[in-house]
C-alpha atoms as a PDB file:
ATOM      1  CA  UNK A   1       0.000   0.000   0.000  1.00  0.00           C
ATOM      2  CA  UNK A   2       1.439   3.222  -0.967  1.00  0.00           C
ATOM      3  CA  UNK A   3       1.916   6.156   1.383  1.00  0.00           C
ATOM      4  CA  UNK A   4      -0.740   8.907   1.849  1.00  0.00           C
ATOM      5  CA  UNK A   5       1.474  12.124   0.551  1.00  0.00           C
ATOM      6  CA  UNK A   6       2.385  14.521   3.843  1.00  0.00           C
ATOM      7  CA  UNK A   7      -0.474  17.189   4.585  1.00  0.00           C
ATOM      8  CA  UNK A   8       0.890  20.842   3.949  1.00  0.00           C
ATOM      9  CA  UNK A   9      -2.262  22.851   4.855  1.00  0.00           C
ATOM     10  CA  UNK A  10      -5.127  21.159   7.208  1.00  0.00           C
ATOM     11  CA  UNK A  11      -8.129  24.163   6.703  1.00  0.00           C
ATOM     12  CA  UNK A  12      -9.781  22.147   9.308  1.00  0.00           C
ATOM     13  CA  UNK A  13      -6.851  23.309  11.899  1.00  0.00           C
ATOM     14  CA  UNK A  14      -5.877  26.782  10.021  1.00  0.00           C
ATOM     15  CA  UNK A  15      -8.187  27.832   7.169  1.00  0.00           C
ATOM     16  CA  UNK A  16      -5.716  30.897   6.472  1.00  0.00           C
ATOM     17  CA  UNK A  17      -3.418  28.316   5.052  1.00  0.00           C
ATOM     18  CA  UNK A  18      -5.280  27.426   1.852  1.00  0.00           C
ATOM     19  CA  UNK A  19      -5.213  29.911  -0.496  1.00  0.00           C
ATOM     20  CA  UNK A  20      -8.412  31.646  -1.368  1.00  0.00           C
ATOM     21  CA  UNK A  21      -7.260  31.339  -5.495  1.00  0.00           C
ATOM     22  CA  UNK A  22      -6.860  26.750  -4.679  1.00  0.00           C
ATOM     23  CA  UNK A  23     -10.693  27.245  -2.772  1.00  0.00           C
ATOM     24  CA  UNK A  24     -11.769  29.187  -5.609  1.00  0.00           C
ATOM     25  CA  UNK A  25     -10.473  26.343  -8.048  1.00  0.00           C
ATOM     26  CA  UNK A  26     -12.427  24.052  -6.269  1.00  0.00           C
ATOM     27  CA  UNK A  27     -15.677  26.060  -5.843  1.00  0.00           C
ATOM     28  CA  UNK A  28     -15.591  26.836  -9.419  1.00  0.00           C
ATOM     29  CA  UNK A  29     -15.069  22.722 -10.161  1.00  0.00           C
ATOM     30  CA  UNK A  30     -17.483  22.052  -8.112  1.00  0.00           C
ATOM     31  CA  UNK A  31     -20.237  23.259  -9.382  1.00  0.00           C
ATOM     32  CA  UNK A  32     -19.822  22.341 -13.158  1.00  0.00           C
ATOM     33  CA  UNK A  33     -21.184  18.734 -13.251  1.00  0.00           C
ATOM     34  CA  UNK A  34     -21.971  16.925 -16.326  1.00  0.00           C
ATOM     35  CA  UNK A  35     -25.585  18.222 -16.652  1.00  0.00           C
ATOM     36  CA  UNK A  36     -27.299  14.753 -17.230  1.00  0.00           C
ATOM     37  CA  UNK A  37     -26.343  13.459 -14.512  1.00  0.00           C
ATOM     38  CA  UNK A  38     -29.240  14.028 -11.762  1.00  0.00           C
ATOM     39  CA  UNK A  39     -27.353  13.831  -8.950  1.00  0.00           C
ATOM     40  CA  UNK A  40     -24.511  15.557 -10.064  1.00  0.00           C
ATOM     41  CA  UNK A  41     -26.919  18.354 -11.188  1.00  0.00           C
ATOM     42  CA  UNK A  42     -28.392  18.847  -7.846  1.00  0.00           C
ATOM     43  CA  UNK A  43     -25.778  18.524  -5.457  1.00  0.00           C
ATOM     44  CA  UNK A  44     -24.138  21.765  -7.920  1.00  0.00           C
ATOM     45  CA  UNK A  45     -27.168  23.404  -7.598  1.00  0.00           C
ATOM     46  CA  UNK A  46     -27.054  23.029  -3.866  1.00  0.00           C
ATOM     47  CA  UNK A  47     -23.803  23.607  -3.313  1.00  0.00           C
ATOM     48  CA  UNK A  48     -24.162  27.281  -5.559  1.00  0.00           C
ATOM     49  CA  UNK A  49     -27.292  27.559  -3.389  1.00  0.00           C
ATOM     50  CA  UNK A  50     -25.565  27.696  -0.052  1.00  0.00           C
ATOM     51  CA  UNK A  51     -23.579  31.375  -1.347  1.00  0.00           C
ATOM     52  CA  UNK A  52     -27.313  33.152  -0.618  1.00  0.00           C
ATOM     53  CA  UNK A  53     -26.976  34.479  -3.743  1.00  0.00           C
ATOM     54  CA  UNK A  54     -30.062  35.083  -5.524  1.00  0.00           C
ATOM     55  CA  UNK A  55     -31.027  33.042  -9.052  1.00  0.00           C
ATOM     56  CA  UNK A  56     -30.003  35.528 -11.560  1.00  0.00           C
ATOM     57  CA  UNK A  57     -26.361  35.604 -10.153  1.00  0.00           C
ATOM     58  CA  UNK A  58     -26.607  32.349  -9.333  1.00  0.00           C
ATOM     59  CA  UNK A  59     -26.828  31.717 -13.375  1.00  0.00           C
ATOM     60  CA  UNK A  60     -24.095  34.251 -13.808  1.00  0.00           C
ATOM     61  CA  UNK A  61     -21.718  32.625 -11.299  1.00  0.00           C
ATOM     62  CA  UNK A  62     -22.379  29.455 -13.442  1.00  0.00           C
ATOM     63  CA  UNK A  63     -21.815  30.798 -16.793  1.00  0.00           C
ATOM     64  CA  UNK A  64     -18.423  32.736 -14.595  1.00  0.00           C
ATOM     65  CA  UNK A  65     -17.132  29.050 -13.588  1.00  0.00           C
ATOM     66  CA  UNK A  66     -17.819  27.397 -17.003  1.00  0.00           C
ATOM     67  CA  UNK A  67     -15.823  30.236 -18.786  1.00  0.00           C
ATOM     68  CA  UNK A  68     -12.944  29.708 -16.894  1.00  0.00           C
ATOM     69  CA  UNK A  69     -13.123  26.317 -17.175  1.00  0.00           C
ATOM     70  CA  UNK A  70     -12.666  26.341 -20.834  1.00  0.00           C
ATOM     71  CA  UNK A  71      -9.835  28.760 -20.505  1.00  0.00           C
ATOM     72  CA  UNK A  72      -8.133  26.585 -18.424  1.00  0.00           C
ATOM     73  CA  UNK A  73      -9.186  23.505 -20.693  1.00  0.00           C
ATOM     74  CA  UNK A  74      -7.126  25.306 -23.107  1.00  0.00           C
ATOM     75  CA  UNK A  75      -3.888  25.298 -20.617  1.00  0.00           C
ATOM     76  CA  UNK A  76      -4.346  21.512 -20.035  1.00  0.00           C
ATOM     77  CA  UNK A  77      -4.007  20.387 -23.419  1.00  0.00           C
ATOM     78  CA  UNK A  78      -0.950  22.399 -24.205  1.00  0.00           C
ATOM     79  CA  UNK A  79      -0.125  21.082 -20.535  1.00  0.00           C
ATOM     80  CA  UNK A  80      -1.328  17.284 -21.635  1.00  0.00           C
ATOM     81  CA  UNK A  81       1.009  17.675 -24.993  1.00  0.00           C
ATOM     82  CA  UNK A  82       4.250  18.495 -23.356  1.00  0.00           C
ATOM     83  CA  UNK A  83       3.821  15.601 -21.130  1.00  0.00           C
ATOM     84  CA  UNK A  84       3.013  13.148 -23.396  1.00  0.00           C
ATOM     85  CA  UNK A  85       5.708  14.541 -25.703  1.00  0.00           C
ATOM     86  CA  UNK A  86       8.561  13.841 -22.818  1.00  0.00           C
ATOM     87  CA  UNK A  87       6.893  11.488 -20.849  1.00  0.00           C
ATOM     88  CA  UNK A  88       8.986   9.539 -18.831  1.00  0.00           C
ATOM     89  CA  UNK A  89      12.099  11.541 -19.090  1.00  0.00           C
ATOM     90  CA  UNK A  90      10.959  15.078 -19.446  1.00  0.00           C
ATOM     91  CA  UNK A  91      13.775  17.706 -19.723  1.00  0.00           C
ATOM     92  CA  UNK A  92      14.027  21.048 -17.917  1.00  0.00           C
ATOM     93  CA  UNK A  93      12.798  22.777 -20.530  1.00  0.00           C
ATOM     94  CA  UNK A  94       9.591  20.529 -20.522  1.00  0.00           C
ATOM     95  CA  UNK A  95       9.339  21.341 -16.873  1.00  0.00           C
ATOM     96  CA  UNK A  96       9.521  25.142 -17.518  1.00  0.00           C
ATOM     97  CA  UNK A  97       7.093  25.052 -19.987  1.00  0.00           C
ATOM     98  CA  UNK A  98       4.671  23.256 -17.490  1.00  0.00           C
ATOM     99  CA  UNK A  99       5.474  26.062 -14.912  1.00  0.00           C
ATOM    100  CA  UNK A 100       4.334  28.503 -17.343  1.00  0.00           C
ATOM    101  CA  UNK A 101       1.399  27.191 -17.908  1.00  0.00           C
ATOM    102  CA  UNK A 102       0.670  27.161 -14.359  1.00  0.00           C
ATOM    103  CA  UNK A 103       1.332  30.565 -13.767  1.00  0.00           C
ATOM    104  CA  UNK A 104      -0.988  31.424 -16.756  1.00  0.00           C
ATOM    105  CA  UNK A 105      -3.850  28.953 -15.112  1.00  0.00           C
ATOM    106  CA  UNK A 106      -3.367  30.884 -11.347  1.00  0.00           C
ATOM    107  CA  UNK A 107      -3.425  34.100 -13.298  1.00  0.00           C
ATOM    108  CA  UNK A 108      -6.743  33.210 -14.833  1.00  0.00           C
ATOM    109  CA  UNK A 109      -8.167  32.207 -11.723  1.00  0.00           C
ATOM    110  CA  UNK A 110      -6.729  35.464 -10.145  1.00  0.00           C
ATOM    111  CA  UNK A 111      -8.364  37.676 -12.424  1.00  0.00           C
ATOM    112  CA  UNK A 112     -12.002  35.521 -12.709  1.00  0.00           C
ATOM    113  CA  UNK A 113     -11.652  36.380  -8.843  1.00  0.00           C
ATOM    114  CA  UNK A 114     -10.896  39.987  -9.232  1.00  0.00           C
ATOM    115  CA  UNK A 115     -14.076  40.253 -11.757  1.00  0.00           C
ATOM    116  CA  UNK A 116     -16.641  39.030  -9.140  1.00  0.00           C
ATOM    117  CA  UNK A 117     -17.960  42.193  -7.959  1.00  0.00           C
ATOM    118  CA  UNK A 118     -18.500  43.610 -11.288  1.00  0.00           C
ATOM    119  CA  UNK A 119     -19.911  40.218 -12.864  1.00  0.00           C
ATOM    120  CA  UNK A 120     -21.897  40.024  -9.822  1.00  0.00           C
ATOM    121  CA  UNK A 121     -23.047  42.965  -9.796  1.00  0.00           C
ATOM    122  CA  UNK A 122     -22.023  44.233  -6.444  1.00  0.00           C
ATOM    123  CA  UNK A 123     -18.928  44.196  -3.997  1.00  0.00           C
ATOM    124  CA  UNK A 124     -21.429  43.047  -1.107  1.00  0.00           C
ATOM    125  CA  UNK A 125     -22.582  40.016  -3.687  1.00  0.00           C
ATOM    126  CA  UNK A 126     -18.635  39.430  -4.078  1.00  0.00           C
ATOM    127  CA  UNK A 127     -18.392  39.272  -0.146  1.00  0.00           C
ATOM    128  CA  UNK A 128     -21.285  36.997   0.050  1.00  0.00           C
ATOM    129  CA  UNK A 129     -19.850  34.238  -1.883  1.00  0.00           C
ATOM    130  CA  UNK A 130     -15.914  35.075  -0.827  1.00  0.00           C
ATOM    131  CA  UNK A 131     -17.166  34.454   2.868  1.00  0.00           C
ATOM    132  CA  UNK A 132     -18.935  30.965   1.618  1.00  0.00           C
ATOM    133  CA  UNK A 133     -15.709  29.882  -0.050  1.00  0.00           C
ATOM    134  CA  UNK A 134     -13.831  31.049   3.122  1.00  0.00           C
ATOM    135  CA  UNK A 135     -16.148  28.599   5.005  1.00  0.00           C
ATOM    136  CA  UNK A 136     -15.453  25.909   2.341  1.00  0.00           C
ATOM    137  CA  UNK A 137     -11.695  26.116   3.319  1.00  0.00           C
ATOM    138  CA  UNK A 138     -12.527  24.533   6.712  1.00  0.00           C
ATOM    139  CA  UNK A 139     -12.756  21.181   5.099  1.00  0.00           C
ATOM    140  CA  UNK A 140      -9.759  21.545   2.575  1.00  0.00           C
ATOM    141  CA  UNK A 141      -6.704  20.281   2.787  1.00  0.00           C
ATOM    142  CA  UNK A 142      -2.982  20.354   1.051  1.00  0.00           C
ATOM    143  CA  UNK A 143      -1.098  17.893   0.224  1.00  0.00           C
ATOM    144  CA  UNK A 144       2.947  17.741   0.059  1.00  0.00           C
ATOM    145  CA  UNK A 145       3.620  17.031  -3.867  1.00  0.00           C
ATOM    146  CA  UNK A 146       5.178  13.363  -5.022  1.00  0.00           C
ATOM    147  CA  UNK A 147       8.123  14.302  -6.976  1.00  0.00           C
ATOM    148  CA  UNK A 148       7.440  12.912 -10.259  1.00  0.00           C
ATOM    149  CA  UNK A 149      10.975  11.425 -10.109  1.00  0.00           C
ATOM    150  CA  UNK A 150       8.814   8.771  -8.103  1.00  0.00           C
ATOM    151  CA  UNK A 151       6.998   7.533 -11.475  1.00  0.00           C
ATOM    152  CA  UNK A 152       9.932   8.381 -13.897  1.00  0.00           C
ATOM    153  CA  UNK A 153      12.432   5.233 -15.468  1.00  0.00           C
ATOM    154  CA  UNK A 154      15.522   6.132 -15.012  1.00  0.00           C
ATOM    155  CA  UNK A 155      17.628   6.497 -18.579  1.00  0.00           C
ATOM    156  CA  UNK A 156      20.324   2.872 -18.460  1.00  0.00           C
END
């Protein structure tokens, strides 16, 4: 049985220590579900419910979530080619590449984040949903990374 990874951040214990952009992420994943799926549907639906935001900017804060979803679609396939061009001994350069596209996925988050009051319509809208992310941190957690040296073969 393999190792559970070392927790980093425990928002159970210190909510402060996951970032608000990561328990954006997650919001934001959360509540795009494949739409034929019941289930999935609802618990979304409750889940956007719980911000006490009313239906029209609950539809907005949808339509805000699936946008950035595609733009980030976008980074993971550029992200998905440059791994399965190197994979299993990726060079630096691969891994700089990959860090780029990182920083241009938090930057996209960052700014769908910064937007909120405007797309929302209000600051006090904005401040509505930041403090139900802020509560969603509570049961987040971070994880130390496995270098990926642990699924690499090593060059004979």
């Amino acid at each position: 049985m393999q190792k559970q990874p070392d927790v980093l951040a425990d928002g159970a214990v210190n909510p402060a220590a996951i970032s608000d952009r990561v328990a954006y992420e997650l919001f934001f994943q959360s509540i795009l579900v494949d739409e034929t799926n019941a289930a999935s549907v609802k618990s979304a639906d409750l889940l956007v419910k719980q911000t006490g935001l009313d239906d029209f900017r609950l539809t907005t804060l949808k339509a805000i979530a699936k946008d950035l979803q595609q733009e980030i679609a976008k980074l993971d396939v550029q992200a998905k080619d440059i791994k399965d061009k190197y994979w299993p001994t990726p060079p630096p350069s691969a891994f700089a590449d990959l860090n780029k596209l990182q920083a241009q996925k938090e930057a996209l988050i960052a700014a769908a984040i910064q937007k909120l009051p405007e797309q929302l319509q209000s600051q006090s809208n904005a401040n509505r949903l930041q403090a139900h992310v802020l509560t969603l941190k509570a049961k987040m957690k971070v994880f130390k990374e496995i270098p990926i040296s642990a699924y690499q073969t090593q060059p004979k």
